[in-house]
PDB file of N, CA and C in Angstrom:
ATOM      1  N   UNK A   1      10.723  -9.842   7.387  1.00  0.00           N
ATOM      2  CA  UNK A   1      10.243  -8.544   6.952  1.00  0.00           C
ATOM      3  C   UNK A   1       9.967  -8.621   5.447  1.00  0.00           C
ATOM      4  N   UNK A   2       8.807  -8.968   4.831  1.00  0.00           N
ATOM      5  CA  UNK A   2       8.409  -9.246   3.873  1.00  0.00           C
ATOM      6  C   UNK A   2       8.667  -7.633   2.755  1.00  0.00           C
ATOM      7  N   UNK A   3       8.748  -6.412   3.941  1.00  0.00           N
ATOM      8  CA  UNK A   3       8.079  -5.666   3.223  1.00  0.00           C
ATOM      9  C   UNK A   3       9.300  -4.950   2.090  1.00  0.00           C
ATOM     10  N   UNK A   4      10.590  -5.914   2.317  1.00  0.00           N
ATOM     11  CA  UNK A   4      11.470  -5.597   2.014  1.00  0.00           C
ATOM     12  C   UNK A   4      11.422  -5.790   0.246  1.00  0.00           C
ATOM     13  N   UNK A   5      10.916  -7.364   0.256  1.00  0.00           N
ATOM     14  CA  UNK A   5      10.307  -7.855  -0.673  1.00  0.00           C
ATOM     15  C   UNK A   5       9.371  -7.107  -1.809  1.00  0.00           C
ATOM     16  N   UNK A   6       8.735  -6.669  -0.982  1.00  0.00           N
ATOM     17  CA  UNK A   6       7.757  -5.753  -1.497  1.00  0.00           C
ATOM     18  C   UNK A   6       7.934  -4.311  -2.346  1.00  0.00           C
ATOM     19  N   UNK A   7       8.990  -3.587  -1.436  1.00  0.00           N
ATOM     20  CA  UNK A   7       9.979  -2.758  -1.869  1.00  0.00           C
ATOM     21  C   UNK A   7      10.734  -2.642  -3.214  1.00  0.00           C
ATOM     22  N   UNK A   8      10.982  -4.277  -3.078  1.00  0.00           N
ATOM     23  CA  UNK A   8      11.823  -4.444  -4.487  1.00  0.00           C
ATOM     24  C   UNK A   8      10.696  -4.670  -5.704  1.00  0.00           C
ATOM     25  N   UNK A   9       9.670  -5.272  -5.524  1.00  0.00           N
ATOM     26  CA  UNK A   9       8.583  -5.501  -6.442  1.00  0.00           C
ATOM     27  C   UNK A   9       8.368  -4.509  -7.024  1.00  0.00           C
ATOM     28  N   UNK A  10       7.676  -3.085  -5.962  1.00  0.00           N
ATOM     29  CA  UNK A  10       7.472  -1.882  -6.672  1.00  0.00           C
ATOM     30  C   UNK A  10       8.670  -0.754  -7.292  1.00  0.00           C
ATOM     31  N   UNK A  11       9.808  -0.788  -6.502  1.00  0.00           N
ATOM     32  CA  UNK A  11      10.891  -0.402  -7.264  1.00  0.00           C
ATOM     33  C   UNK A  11      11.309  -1.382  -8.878  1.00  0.00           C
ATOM     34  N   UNK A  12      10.642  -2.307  -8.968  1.00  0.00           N
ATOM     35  CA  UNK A  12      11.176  -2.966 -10.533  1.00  0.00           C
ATOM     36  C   UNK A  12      10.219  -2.605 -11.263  1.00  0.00           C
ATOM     37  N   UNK A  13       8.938  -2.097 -10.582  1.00  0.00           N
ATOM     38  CA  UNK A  13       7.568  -1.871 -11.077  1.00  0.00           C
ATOM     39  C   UNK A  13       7.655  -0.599 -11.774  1.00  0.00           C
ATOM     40  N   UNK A  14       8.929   0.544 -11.030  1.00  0.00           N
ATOM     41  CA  UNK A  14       8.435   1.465 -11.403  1.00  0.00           C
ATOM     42  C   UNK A  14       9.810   1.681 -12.128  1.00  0.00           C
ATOM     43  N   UNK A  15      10.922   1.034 -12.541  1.00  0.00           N
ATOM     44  CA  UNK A  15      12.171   1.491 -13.429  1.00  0.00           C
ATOM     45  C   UNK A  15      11.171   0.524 -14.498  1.00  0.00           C
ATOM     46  N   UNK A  16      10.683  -0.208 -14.466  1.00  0.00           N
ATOM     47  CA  UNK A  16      10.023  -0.270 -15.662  1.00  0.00           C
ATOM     48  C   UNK A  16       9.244  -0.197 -16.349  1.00  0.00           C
ATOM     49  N   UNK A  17       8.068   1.250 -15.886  1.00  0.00           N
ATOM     50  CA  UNK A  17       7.328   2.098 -16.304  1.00  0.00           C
ATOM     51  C   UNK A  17       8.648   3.277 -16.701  1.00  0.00           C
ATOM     52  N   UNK A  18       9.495   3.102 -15.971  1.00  0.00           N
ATOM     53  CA  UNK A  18      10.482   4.330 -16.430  1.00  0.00           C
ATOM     54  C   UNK A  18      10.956   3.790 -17.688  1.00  0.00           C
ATOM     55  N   UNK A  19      11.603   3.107 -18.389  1.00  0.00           N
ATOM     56  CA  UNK A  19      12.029   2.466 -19.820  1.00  0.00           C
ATOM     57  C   UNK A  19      10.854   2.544 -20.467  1.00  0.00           C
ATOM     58  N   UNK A  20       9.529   1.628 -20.260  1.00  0.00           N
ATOM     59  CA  UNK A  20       8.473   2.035 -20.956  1.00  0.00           C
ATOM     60  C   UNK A  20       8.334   3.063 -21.752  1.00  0.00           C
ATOM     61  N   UNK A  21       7.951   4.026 -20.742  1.00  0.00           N
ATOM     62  CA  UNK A  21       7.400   5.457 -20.806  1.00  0.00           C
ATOM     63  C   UNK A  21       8.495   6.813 -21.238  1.00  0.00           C
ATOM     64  N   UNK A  22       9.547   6.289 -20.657  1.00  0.00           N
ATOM     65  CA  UNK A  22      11.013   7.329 -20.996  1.00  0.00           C
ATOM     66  C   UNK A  22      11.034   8.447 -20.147  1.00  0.00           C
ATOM     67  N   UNK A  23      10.639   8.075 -18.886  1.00  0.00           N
ATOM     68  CA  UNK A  23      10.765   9.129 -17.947  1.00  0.00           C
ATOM     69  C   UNK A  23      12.234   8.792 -17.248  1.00  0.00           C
ATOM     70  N   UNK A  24      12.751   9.939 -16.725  1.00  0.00           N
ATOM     71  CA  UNK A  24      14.068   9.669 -15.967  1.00  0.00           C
ATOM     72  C   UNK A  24      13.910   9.558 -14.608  1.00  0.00           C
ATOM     73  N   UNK A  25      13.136  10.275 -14.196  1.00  0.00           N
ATOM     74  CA  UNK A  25      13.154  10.507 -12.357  1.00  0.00           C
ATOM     75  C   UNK A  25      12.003  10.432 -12.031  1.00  0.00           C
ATOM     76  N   UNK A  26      11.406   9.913 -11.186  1.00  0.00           N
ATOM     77  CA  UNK A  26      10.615  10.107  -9.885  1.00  0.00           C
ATOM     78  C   UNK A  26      10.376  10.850  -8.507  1.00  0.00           C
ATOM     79  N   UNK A  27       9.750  11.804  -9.231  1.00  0.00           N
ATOM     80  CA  UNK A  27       9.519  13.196  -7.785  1.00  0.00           C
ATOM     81  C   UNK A  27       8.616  12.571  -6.927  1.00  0.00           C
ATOM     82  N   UNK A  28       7.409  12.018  -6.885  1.00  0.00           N
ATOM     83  CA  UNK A  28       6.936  11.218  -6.258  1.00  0.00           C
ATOM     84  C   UNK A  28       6.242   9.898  -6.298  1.00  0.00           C
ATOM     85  N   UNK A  29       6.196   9.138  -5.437  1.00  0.00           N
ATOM     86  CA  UNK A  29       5.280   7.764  -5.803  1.00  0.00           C
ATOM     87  C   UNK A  29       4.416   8.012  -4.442  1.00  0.00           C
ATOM     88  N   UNK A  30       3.404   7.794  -5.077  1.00  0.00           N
ATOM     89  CA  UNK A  30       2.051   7.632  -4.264  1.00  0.00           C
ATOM     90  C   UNK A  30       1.273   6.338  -3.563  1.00  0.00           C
ATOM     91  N   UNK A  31       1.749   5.497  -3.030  1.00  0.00           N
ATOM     92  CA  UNK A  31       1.417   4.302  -2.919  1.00  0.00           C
ATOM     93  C   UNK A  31      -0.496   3.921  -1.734  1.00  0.00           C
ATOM     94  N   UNK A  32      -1.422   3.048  -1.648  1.00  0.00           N
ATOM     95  CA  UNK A  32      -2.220   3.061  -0.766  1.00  0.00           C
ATOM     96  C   UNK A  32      -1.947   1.848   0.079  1.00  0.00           C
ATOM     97  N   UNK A  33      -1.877   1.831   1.169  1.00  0.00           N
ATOM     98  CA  UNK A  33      -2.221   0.309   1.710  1.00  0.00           C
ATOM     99  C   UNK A  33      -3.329  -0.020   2.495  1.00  0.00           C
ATOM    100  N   UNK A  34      -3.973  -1.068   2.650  1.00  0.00           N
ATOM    101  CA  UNK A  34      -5.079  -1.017   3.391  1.00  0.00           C
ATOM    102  C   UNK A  34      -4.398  -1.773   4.640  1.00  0.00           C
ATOM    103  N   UNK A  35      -5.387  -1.228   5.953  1.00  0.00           N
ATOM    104  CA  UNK A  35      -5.068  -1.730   7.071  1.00  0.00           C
ATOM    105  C   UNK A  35      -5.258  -3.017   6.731  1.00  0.00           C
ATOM    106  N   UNK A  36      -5.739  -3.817   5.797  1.00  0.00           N
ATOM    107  CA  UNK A  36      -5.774  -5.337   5.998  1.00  0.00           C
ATOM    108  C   UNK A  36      -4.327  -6.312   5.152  1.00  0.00           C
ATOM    109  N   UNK A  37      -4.010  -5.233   4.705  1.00  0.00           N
ATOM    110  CA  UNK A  37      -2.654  -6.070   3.492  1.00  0.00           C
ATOM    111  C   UNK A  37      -1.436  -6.335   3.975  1.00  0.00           C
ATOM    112  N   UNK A  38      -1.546  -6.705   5.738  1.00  0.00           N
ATOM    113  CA  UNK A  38      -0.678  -7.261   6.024  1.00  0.00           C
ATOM    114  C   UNK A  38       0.928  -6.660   5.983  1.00  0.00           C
ATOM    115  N   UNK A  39       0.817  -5.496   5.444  1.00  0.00           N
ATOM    116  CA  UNK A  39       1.754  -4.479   5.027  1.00  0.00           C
ATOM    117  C   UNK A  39       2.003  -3.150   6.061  1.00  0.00           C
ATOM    118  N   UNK A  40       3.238  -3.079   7.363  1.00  0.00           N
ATOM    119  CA  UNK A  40       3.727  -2.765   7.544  1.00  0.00           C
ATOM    120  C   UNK A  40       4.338  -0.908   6.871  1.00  0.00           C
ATOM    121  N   UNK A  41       3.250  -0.218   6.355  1.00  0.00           N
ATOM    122  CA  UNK A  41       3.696   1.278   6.234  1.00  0.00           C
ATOM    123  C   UNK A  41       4.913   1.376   6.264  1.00  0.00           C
ATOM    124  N   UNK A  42       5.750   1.749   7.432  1.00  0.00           N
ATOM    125  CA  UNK A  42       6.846   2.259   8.165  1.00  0.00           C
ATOM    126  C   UNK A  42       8.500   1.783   7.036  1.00  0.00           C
ATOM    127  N   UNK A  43       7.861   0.212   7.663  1.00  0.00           N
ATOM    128  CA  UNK A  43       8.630  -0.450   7.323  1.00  0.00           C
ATOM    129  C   UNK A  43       9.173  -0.498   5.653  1.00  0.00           C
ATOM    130  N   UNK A  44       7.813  -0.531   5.148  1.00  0.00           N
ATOM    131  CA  UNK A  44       8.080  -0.559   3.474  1.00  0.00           C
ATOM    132  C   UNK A  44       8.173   0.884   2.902  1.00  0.00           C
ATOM    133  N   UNK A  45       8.304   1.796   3.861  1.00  0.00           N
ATOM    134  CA  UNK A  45       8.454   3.205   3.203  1.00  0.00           C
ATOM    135  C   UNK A  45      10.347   3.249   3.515  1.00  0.00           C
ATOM    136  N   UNK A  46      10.644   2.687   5.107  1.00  0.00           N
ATOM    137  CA  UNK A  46      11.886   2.266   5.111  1.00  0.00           C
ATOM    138  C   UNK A  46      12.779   1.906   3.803  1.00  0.00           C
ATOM    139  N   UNK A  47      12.352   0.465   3.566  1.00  0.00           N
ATOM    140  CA  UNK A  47      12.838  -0.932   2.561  1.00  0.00           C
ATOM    141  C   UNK A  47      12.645   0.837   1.187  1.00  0.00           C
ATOM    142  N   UNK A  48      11.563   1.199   0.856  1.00  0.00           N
ATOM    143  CA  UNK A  48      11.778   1.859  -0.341  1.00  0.00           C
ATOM    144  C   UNK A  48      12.945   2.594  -0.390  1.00  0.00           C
ATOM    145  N   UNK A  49      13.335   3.741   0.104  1.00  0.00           N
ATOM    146  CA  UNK A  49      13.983   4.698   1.175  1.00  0.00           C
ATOM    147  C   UNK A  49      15.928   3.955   1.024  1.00  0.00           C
ATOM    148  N   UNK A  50      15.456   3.384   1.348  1.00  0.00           N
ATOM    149  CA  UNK A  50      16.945   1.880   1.068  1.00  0.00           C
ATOM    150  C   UNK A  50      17.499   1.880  -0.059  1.00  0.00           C
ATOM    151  N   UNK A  51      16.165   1.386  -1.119  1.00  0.00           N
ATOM    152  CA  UNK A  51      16.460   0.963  -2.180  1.00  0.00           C
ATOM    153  C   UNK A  51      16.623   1.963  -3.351  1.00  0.00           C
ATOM    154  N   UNK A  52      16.160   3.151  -3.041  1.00  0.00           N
ATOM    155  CA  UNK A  52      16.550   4.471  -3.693  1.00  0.00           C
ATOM    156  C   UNK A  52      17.402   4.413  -4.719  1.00  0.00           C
ATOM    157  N   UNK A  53      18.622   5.088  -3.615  1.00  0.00           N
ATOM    158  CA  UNK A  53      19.844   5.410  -4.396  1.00  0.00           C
ATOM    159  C   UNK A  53      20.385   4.855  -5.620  1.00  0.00           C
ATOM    160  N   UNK A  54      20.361   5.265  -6.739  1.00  0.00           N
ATOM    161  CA  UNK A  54      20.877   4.762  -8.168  1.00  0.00           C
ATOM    162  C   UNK A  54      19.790   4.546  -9.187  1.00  0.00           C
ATOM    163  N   UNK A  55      18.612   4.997  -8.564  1.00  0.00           N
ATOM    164  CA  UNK A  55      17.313   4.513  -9.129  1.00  0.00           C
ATOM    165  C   UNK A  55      16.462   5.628  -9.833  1.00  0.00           C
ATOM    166  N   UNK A  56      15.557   5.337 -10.381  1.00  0.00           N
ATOM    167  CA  UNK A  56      15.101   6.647 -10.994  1.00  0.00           C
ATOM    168  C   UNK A  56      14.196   7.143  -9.778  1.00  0.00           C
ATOM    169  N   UNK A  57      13.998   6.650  -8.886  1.00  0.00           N
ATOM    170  CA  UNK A  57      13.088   7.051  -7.156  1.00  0.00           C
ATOM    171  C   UNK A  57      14.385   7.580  -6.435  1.00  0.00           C
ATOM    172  N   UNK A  58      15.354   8.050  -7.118  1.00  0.00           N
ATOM    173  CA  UNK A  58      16.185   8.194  -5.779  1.00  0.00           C
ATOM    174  C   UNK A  58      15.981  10.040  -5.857  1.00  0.00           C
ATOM    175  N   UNK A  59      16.158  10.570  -4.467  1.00  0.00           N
ATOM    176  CA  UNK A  59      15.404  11.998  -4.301  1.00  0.00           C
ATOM    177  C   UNK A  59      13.758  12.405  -4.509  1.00  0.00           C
ATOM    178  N   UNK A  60      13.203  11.017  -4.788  1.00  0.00           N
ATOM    179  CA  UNK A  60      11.588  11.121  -4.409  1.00  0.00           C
ATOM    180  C   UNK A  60      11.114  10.955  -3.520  1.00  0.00           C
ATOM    181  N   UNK A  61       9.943  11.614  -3.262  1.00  0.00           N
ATOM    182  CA  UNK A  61       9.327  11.626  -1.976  1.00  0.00           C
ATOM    183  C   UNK A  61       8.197  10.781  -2.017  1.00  0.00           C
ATOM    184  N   UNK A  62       7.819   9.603  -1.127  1.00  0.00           N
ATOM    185  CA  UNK A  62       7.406   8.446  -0.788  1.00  0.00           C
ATOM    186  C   UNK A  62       6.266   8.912  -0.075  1.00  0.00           C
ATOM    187  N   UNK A  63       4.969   9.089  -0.579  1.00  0.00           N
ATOM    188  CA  UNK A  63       3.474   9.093  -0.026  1.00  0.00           C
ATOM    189  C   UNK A  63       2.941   8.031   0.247  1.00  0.00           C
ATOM    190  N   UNK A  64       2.042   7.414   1.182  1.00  0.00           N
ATOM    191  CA  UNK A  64       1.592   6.750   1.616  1.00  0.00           C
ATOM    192  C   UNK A  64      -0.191   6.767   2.433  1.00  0.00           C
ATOM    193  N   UNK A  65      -0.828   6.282   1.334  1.00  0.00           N
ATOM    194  CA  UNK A  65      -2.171   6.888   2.532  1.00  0.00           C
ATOM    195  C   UNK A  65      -2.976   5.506   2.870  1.00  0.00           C
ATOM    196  N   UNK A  66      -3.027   5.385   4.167  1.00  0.00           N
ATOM    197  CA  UNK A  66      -3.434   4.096   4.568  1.00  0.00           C
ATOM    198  C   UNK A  66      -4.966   3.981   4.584  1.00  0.00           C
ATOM    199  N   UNK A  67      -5.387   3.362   4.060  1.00  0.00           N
ATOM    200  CA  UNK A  67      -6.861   2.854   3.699  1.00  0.00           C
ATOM    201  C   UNK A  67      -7.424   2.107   4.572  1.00  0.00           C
ATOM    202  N   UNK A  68      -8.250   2.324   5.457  1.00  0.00           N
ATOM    203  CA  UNK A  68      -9.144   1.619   6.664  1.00  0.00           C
ATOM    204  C   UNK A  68      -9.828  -0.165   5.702  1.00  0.00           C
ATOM    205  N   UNK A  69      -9.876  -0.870   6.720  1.00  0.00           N
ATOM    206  CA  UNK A  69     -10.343  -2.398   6.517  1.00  0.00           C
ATOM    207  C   UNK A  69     -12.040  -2.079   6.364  1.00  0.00           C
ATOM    208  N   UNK A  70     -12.542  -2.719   5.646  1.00  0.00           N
ATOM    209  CA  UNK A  70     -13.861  -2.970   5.771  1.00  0.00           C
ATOM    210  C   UNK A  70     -14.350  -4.200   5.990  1.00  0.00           C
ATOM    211  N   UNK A  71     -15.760  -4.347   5.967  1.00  0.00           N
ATOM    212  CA  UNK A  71     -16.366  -5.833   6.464  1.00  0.00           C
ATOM    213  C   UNK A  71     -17.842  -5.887   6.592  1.00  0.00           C
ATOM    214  N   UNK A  72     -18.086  -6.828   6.234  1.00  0.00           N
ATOM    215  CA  UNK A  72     -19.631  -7.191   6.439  1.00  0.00           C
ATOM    216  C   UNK A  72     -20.072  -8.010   7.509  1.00  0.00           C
ATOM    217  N   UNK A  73     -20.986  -8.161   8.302  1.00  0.00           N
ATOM    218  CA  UNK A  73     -20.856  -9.275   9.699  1.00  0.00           C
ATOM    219  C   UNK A  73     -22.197  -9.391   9.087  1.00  0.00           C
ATOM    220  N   UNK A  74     -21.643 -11.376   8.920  1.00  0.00           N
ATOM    221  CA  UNK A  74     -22.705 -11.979   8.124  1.00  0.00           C
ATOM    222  C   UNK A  74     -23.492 -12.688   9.757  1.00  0.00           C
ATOM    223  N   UNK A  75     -23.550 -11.968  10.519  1.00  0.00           N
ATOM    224  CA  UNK A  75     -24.539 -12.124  11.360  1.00  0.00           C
ATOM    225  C   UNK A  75     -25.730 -11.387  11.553  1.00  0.00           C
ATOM    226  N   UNK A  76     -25.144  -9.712  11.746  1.00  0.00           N
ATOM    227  CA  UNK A  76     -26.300  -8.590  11.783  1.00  0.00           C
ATOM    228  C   UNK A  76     -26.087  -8.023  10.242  1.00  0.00           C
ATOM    229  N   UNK A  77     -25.682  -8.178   9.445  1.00  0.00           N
ATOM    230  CA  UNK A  77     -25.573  -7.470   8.570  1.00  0.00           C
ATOM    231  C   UNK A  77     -25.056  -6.132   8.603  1.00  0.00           C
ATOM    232  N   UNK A  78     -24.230  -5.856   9.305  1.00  0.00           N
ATOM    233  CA  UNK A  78     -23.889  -4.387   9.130  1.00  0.00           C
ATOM    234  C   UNK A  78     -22.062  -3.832   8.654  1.00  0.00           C
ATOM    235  N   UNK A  79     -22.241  -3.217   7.972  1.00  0.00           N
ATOM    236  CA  UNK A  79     -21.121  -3.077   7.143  1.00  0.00           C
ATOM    237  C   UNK A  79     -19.968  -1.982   8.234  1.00  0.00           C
ATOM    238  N   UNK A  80     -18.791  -2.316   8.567  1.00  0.00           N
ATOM    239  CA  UNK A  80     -17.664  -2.041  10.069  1.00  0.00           C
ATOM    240  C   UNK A  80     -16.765  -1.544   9.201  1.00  0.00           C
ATOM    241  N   UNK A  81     -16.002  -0.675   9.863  1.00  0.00           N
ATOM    242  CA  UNK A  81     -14.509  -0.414   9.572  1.00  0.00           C
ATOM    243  C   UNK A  81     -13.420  -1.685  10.608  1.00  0.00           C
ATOM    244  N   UNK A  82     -12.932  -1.908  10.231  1.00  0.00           N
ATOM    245  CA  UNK A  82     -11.781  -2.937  10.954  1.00  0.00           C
ATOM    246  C   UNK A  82     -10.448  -2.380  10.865  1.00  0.00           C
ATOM    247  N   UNK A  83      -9.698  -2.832  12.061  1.00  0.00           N
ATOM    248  CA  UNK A  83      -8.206  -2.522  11.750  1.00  0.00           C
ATOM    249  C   UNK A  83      -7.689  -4.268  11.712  1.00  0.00           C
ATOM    250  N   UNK A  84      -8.480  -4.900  12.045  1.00  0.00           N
ATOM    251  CA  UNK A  84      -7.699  -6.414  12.040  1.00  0.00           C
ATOM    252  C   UNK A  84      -8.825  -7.762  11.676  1.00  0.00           C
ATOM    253  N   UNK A  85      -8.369  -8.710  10.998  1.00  0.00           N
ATOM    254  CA  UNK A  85      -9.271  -9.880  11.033  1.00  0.00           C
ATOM    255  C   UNK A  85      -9.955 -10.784  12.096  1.00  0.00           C
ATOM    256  N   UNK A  86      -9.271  -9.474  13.448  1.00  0.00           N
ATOM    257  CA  UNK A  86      -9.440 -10.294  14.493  1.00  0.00           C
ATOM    258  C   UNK A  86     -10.500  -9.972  15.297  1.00  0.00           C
ATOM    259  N   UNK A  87     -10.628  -8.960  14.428  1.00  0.00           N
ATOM    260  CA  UNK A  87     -11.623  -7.639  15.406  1.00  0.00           C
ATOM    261  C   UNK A  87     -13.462  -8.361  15.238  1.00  0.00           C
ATOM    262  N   UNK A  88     -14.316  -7.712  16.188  1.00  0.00           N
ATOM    263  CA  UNK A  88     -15.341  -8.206  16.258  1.00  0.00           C
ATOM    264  C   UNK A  88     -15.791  -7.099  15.582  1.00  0.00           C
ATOM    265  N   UNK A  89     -17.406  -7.033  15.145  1.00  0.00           N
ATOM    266  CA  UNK A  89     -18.197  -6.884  14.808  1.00  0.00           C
ATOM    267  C   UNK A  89     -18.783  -4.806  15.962  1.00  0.00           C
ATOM    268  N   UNK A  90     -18.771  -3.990  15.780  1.00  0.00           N
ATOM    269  CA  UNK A  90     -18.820  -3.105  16.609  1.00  0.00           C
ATOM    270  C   UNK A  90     -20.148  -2.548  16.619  1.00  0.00           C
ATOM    271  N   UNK A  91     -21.232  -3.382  15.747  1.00  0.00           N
ATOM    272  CA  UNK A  91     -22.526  -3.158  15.830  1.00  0.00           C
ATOM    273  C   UNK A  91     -23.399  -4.523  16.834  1.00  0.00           C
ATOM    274  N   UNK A  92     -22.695  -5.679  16.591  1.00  0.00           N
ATOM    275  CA  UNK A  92     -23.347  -6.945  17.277  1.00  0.00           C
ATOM    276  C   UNK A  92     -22.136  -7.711  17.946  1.00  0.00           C
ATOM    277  N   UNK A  93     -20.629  -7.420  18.559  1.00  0.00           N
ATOM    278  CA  UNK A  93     -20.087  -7.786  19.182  1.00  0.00           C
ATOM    279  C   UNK A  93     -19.534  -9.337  18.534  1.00  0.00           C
ATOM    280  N   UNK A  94     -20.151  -9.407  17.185  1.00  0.00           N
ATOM    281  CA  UNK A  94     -20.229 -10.781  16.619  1.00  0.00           C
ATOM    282  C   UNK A  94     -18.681 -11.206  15.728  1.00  0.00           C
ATOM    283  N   UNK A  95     -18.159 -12.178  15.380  1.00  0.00           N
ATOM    284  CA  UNK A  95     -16.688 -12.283  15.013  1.00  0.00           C
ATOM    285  C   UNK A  95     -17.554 -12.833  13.820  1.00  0.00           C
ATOM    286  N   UNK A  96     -17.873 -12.994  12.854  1.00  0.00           N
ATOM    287  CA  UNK A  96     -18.825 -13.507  11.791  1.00  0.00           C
ATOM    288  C   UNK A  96     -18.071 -12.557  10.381  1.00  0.00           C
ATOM    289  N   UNK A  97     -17.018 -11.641  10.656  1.00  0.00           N
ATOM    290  CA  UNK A  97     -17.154 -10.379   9.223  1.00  0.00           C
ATOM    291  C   UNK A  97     -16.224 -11.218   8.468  1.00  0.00           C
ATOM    292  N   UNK A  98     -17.135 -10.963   7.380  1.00  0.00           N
ATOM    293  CA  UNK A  98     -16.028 -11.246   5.969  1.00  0.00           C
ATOM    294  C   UNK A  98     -15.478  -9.556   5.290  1.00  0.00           C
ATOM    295  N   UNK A  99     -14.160  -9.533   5.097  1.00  0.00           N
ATOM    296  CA  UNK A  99     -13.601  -8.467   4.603  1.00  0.00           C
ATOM    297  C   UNK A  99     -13.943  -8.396   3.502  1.00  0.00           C
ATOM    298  N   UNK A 100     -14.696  -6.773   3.124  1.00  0.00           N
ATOM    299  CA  UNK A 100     -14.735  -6.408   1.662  1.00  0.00           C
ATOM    300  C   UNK A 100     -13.558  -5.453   0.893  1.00  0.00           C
ATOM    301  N   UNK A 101     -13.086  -5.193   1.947  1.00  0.00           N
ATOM    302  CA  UNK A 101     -11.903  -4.132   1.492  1.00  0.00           C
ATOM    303  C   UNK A 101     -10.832  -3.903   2.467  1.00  0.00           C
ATOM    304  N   UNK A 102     -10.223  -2.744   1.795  1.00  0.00           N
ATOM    305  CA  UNK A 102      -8.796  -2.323   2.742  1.00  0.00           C
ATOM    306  C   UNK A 102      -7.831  -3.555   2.835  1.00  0.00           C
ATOM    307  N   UNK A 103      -7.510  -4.705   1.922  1.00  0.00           N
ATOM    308  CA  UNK A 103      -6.866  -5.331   1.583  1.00  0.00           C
ATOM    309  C   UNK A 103      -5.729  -4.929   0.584  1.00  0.00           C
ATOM    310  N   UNK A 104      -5.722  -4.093  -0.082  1.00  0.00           N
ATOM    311  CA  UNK A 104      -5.175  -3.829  -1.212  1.00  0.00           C
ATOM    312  C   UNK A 104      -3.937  -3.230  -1.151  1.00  0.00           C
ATOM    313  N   UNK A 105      -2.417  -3.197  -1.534  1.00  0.00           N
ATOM    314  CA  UNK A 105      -0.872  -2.701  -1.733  1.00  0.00           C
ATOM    315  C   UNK A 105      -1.373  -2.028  -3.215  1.00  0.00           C
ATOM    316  N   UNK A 106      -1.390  -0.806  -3.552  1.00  0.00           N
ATOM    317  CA  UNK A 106      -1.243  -0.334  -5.016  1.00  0.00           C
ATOM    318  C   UNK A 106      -0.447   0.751  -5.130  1.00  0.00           C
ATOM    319  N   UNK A 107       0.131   1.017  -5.996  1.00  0.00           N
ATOM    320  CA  UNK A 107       0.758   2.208  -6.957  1.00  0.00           C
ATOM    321  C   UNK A 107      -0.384   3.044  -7.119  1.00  0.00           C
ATOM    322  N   UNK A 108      -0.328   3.794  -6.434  1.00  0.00           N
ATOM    323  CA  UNK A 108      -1.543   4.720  -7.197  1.00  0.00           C
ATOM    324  C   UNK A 108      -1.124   5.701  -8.361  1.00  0.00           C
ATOM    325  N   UNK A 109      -0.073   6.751  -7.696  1.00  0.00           N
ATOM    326  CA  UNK A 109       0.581   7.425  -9.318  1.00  0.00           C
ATOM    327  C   UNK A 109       1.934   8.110  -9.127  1.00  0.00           C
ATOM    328  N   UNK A 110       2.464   8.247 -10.234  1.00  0.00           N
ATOM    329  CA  UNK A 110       3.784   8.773 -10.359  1.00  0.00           C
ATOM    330  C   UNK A 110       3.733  10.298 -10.964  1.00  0.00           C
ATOM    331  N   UNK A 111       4.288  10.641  -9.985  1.00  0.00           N
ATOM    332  CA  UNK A 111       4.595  12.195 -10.829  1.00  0.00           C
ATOM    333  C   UNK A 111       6.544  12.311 -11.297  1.00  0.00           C
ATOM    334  N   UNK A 112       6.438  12.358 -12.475  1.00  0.00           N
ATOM    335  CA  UNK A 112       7.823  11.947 -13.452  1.00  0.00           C
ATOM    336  C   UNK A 112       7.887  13.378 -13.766  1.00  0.00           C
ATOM    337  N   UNK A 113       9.618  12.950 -14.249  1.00  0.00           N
ATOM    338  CA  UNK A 113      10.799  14.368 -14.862  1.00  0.00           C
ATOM    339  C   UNK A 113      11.291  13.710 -16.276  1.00  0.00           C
ATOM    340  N   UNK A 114      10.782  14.042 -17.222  1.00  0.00           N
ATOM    341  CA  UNK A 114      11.694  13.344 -18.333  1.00  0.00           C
ATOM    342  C   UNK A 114      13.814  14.245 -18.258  1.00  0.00           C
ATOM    343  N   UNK A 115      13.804  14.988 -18.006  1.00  0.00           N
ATOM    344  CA  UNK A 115      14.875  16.094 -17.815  1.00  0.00           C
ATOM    345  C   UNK A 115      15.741  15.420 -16.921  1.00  0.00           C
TER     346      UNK A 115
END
């Protein structure tokens, strides 16, 4: 469960925008994932959720908005939504797509309490 991993990345990510910046708490973190980043939602809202307590995220509320895969099918040319690398092509049935997006794990934003 990688996403545990992951969890801890953005929890160090964000106590140290908290020292940075001199905020104390975290009312919310806003995070995106794309259906292609291999990233487990559930799970890493779990692993966050975990890692809370003692933290400046602890009593924040954990947003999450999942971002659809994109793709180009360098056969017909036509630009797909995907949920997987596995998926075909839904204009030419063709397995040919290179992903342009919905790859991405980001922080999108923090809403902070200096108080």
């Amino acid at each position: 469960m990688h996403e545990i991993a992951l969890a801890g990345g953005i929890l160090h990510m964000v106590e140290a925008a908290a020292a940075r910046e001199h905020f104390r708490r975290v009312s919310q973190l806003r995070l995106e994932i794309g259906a292609l980043a291999g990233v487990e939602p559930q799970a890493l809202r779990f692993a966050l959720t975990a890692m809370m307590p003692g933290t400046c995220l602890e009593g924040g509320e954990i947003m999450i908005d999942e971002i659809p895969g994109t793709a180009r099918c360098l056969h017909c040319g036509a630009r797909v939504e995907i949920e997987s690398h596995a998926e075909p092509c839904s204009q030419c049935g063709g397995y040919t797509l290179q992903a342009t997006g919905g790859a991405e794990l980001r922080v999108v934003d923090l809403i902070v309490f200096n108080g």
